[in-house]
Structure formats: C-alpha cells, structure tokens
PDB file of N, CA and C in Angstrom:
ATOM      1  N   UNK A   1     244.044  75.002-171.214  1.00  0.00           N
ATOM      2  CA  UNK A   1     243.176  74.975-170.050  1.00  0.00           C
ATOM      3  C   UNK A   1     243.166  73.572-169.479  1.00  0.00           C
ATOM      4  N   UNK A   2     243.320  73.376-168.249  1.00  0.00           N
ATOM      5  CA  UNK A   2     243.201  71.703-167.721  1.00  0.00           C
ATOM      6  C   UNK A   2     242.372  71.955-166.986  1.00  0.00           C
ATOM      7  N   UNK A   3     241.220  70.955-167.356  1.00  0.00           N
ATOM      8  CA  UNK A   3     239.914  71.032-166.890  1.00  0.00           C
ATOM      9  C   UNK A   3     239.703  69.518-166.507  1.00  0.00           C
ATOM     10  N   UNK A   4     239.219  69.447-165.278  1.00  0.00           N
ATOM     11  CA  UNK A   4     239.245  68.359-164.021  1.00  0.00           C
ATOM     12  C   UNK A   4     237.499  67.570-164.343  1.00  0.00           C
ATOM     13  N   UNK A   5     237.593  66.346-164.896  1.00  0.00           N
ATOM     14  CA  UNK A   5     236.407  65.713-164.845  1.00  0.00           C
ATOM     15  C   UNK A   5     236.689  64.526-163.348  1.00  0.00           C
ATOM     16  N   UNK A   6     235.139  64.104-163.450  1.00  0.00           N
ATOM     17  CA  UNK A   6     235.360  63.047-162.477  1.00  0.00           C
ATOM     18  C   UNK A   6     234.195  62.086-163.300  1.00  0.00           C
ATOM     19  N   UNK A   7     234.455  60.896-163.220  1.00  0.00           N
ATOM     20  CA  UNK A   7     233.801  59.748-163.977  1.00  0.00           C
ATOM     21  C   UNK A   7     232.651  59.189-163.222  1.00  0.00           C
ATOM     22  N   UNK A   8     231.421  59.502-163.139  1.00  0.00           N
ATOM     23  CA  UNK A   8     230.391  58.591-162.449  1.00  0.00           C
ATOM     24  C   UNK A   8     229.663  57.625-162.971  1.00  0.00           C
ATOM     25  N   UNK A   9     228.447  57.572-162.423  1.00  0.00           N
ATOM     26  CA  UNK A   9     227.588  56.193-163.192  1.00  0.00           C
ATOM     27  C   UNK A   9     226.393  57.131-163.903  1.00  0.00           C
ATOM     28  N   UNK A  10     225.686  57.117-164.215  1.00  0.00           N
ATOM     29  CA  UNK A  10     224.244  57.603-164.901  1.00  0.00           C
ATOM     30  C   UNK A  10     223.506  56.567-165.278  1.00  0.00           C
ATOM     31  N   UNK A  11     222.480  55.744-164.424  1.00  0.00           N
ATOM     32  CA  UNK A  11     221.954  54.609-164.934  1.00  0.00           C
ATOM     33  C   UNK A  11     222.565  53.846-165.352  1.00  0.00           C
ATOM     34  N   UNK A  12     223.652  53.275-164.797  1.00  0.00           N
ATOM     35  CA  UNK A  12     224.666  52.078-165.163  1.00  0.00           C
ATOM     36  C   UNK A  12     225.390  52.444-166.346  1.00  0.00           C
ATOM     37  N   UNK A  13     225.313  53.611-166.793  1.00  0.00           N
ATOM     38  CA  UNK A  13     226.753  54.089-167.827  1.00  0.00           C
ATOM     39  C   UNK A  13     227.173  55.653-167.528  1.00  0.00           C
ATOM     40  N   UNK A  14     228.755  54.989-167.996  1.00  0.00           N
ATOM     41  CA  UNK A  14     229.719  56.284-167.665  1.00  0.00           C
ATOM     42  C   UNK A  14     229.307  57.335-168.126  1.00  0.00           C
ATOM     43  N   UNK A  15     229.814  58.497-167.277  1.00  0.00           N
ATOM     44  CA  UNK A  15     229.675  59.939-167.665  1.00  0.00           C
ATOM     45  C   UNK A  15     230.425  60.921-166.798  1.00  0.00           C
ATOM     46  N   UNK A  16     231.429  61.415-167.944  1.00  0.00           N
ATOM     47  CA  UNK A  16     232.224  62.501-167.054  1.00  0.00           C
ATOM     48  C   UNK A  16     232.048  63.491-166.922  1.00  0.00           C
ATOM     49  N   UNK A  17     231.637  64.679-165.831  1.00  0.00           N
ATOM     50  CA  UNK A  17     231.410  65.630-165.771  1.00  0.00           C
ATOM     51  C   UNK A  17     232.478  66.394-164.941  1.00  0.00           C
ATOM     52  N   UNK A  18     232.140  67.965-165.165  1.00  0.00           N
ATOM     53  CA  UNK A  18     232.913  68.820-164.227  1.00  0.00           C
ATOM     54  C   UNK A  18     233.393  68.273-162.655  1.00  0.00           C
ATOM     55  N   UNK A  19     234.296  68.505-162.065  1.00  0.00           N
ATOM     56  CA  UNK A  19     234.505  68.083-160.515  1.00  0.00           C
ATOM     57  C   UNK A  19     233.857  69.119-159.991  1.00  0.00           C
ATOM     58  N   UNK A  20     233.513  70.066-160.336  1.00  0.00           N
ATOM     59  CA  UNK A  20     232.677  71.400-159.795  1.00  0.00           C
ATOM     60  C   UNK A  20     231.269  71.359-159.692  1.00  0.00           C
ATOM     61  N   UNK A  21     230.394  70.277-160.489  1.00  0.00           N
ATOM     62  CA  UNK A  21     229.317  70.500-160.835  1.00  0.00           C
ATOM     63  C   UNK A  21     228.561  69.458-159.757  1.00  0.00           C
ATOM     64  N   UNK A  22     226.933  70.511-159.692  1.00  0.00           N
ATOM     65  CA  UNK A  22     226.389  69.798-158.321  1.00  0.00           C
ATOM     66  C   UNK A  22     224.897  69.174-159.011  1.00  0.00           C
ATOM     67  N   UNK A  23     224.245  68.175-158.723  1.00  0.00           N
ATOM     68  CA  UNK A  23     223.654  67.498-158.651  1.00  0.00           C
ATOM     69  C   UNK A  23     222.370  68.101-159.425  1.00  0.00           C
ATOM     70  N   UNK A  24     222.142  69.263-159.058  1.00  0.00           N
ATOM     71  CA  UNK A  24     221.096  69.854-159.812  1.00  0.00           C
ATOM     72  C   UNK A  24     221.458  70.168-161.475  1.00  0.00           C
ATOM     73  N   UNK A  25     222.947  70.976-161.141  1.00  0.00           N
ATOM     74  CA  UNK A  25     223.361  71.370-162.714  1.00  0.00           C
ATOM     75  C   UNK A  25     223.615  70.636-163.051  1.00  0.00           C
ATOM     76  N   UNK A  26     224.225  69.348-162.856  1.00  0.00           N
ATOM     77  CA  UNK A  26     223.692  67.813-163.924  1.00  0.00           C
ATOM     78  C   UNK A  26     222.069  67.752-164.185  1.00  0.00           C
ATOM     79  N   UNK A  27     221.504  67.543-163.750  1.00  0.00           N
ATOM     80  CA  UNK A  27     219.996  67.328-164.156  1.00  0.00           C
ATOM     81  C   UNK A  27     219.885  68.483-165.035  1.00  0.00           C
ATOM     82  N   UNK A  28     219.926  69.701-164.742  1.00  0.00           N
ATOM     83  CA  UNK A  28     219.580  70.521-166.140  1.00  0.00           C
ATOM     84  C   UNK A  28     220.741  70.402-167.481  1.00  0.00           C
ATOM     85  N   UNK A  29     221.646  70.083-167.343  1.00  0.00           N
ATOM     86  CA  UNK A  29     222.142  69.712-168.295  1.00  0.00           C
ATOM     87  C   UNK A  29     221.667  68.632-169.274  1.00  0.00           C
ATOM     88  N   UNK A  30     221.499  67.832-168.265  1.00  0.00           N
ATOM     89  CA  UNK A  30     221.141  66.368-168.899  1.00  0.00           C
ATOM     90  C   UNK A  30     218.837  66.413-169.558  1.00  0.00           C
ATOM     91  N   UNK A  31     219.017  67.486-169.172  1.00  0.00           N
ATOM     92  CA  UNK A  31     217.584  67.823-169.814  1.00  0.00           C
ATOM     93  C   UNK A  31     216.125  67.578-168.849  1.00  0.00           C
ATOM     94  N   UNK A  32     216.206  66.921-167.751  1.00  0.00           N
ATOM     95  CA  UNK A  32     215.176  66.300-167.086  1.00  0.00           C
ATOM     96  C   UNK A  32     214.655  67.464-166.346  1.00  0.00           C
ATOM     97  N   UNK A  33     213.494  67.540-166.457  1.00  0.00           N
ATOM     98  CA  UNK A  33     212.085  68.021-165.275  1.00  0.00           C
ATOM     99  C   UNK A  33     212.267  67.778-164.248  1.00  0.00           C
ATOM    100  N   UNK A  34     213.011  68.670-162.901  1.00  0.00           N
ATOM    101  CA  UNK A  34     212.914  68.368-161.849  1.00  0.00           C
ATOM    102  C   UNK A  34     211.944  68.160-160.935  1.00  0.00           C
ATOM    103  N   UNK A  35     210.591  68.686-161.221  1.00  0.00           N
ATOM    104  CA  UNK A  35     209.462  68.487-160.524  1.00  0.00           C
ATOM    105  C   UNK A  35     208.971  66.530-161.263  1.00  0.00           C
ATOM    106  N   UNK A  36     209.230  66.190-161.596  1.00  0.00           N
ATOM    107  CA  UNK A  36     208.967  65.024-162.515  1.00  0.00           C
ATOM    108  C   UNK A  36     210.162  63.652-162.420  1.00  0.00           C
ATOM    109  N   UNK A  37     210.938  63.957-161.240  1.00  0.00           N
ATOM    110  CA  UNK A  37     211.795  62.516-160.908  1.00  0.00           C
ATOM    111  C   UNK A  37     212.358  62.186-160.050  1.00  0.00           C
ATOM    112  N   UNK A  38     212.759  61.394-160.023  1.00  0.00           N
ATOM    113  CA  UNK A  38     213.513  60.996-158.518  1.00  0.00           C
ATOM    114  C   UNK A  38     215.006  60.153-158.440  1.00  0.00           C
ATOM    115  N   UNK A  39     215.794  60.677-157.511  1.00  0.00           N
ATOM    116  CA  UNK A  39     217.090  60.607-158.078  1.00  0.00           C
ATOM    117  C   UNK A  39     217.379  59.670-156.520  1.00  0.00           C
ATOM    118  N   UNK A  40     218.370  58.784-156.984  1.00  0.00           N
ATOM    119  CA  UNK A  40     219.247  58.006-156.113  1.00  0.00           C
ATOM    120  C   UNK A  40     220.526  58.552-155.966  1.00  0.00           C
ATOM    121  N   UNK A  41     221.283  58.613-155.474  1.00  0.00           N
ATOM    122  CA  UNK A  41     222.650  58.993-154.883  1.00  0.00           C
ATOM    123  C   UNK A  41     223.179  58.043-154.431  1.00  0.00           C
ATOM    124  N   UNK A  42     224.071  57.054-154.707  1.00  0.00           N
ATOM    125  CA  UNK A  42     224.557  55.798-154.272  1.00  0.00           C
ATOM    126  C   UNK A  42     223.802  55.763-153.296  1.00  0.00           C
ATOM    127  N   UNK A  43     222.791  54.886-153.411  1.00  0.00           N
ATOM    128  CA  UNK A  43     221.613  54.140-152.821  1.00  0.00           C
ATOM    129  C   UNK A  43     221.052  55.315-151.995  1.00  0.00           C
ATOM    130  N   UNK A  44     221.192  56.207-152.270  1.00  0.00           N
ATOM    131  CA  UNK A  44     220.381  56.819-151.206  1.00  0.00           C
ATOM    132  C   UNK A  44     219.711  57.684-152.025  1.00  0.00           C
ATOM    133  N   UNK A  45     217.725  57.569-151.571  1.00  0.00           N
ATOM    134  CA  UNK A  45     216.821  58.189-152.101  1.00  0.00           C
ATOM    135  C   UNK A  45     217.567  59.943-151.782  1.00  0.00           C
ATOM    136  N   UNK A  46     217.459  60.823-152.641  1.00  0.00           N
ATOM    137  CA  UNK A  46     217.585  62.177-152.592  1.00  0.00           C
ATOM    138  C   UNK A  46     216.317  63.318-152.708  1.00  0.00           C
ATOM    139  N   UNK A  47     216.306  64.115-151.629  1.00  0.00           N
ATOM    140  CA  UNK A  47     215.224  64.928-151.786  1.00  0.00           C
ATOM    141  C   UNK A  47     215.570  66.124-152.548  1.00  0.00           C
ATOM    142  N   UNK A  48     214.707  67.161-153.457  1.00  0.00           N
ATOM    143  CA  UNK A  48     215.187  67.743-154.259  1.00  0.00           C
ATOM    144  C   UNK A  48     215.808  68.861-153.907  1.00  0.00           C
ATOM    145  N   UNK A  49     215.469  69.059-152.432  1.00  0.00           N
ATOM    146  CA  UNK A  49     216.068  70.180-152.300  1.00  0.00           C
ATOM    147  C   UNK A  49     217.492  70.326-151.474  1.00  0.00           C
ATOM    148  N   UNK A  50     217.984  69.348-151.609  1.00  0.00           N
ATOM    149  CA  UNK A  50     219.767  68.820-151.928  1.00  0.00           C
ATOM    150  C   UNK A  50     220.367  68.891-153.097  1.00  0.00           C
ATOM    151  N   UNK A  51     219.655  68.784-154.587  1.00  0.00           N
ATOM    152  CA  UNK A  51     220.385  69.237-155.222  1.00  0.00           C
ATOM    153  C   UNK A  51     221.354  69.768-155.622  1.00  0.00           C
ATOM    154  N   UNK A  52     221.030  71.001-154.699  1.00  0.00           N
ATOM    155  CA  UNK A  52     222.375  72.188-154.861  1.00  0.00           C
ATOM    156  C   UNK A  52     223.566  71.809-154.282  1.00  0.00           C
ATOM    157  N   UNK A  53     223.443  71.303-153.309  1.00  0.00           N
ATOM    158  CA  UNK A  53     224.508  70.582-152.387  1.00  0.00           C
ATOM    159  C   UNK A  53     225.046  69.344-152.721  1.00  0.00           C
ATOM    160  N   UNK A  54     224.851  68.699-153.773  1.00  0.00           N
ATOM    161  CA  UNK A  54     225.421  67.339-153.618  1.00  0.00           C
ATOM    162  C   UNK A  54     226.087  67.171-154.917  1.00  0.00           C
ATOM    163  N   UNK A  55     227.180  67.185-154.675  1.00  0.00           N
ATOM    164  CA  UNK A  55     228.963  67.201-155.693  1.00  0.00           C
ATOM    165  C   UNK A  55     228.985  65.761-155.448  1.00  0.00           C
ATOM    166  N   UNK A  56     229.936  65.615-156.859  1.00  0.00           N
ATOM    167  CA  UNK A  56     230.154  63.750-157.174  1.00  0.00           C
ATOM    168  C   UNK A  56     231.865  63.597-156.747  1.00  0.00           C
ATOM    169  N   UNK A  57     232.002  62.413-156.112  1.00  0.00           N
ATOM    170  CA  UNK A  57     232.860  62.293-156.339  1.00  0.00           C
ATOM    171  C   UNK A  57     233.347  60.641-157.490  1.00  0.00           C
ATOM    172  N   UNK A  58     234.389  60.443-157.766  1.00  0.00           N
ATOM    173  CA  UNK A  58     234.447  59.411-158.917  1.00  0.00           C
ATOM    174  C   UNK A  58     233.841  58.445-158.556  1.00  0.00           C
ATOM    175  N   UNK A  59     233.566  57.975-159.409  1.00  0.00           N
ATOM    176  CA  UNK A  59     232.475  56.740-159.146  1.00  0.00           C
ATOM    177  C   UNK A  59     231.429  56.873-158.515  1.00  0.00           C
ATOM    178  N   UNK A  60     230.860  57.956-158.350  1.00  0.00           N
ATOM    179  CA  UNK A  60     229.218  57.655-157.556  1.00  0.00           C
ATOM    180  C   UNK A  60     228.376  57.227-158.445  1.00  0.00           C
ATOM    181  N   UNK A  61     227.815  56.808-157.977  1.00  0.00           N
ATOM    182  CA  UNK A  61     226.482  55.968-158.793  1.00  0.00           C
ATOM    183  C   UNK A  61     225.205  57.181-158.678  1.00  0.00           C
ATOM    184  N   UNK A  62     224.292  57.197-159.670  1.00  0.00           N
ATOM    185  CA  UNK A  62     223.095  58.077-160.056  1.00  0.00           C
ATOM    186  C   UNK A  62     222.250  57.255-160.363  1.00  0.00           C
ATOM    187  N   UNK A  63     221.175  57.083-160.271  1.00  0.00           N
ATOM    188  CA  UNK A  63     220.178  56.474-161.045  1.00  0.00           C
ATOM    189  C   UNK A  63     219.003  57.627-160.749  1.00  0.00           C
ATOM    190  N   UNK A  64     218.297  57.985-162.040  1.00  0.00           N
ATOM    191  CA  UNK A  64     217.285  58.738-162.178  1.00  0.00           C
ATOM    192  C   UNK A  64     216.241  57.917-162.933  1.00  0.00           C
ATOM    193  N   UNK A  65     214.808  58.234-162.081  1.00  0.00           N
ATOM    194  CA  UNK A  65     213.766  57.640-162.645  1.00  0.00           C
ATOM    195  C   UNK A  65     212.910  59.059-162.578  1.00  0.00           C
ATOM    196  N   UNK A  66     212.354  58.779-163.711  1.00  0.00           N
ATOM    197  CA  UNK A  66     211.175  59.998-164.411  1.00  0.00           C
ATOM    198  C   UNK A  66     209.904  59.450-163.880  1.00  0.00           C
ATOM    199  N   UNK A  67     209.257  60.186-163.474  1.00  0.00           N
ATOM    200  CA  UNK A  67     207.582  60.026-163.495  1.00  0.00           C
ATOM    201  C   UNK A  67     207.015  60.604-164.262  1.00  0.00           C
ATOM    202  N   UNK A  68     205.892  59.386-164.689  1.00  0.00           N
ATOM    203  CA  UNK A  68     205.243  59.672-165.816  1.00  0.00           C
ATOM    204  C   UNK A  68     203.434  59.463-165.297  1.00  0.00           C
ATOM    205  N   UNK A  69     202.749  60.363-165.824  1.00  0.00           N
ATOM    206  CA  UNK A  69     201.563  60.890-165.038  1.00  0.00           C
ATOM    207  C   UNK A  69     200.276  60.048-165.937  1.00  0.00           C
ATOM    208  N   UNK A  70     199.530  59.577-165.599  1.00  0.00           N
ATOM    209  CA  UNK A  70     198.471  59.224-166.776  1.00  0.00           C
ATOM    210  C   UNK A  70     196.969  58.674-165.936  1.00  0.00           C
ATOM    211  N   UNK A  71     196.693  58.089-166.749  1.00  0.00           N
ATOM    212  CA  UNK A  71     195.383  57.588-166.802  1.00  0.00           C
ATOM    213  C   UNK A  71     194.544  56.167-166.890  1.00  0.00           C
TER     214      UNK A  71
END
C-alpha cells in the first residue's frame, strides 16, 4: 500500500499525517475538545466551523491552545 503523508508543524514539532486528512480529523485524533480551543492555521486565527474544510499542505504550521476554565 503507498500511503501519502505530508509533514507539518504541531506546536513547533513535526507530525506526519494523511494528505487526505482535514483539520478537524486531526484534532480528534490528536484527542482535544473542540468546544475547548483554539487553533491557528499558519498565523491565521481559525473558526471552528472550518474545520472540515481545511487540508494541510507540507509544512503548515498549527498551533493549538486549550482553554482552561476556572476560578
């Protein structure tokens, strides 16, 4: 089987994923609460309901920050 990764960033370290896979099915993969963070897209703030729509290409940069709720 030849199966096509593409290499991005994840908080300043590598990670290869599917060339197929979109922005959301990384986040559930990677385990995170989507109601609970906020995602960059090479510099650009992302609203969540792009998710579905937004495929990597090599080298994009990600940075995800979690919110954390308290008191």
């Amino acid at each position: 089987m030849n199966t096509k990764y593409n290499t991005i960033f994840i908080n300043g370290q590598a990670f290869n994923c599917y060339i197929d896979m979109s922005l959301k099915e990384l986040l559930h993969y990677l385990e995170f609460e989507l109601n609970s963070i906020v995602v960059e897209h090479n510099n650009r703030i992302i609203n969540s309901k792009e998710f579905d729509i937004i495929f990597f290409k090599p080298q994009d940069k990600i940075e995800i920050i979690t919110i954390v709720g308290g008191g």
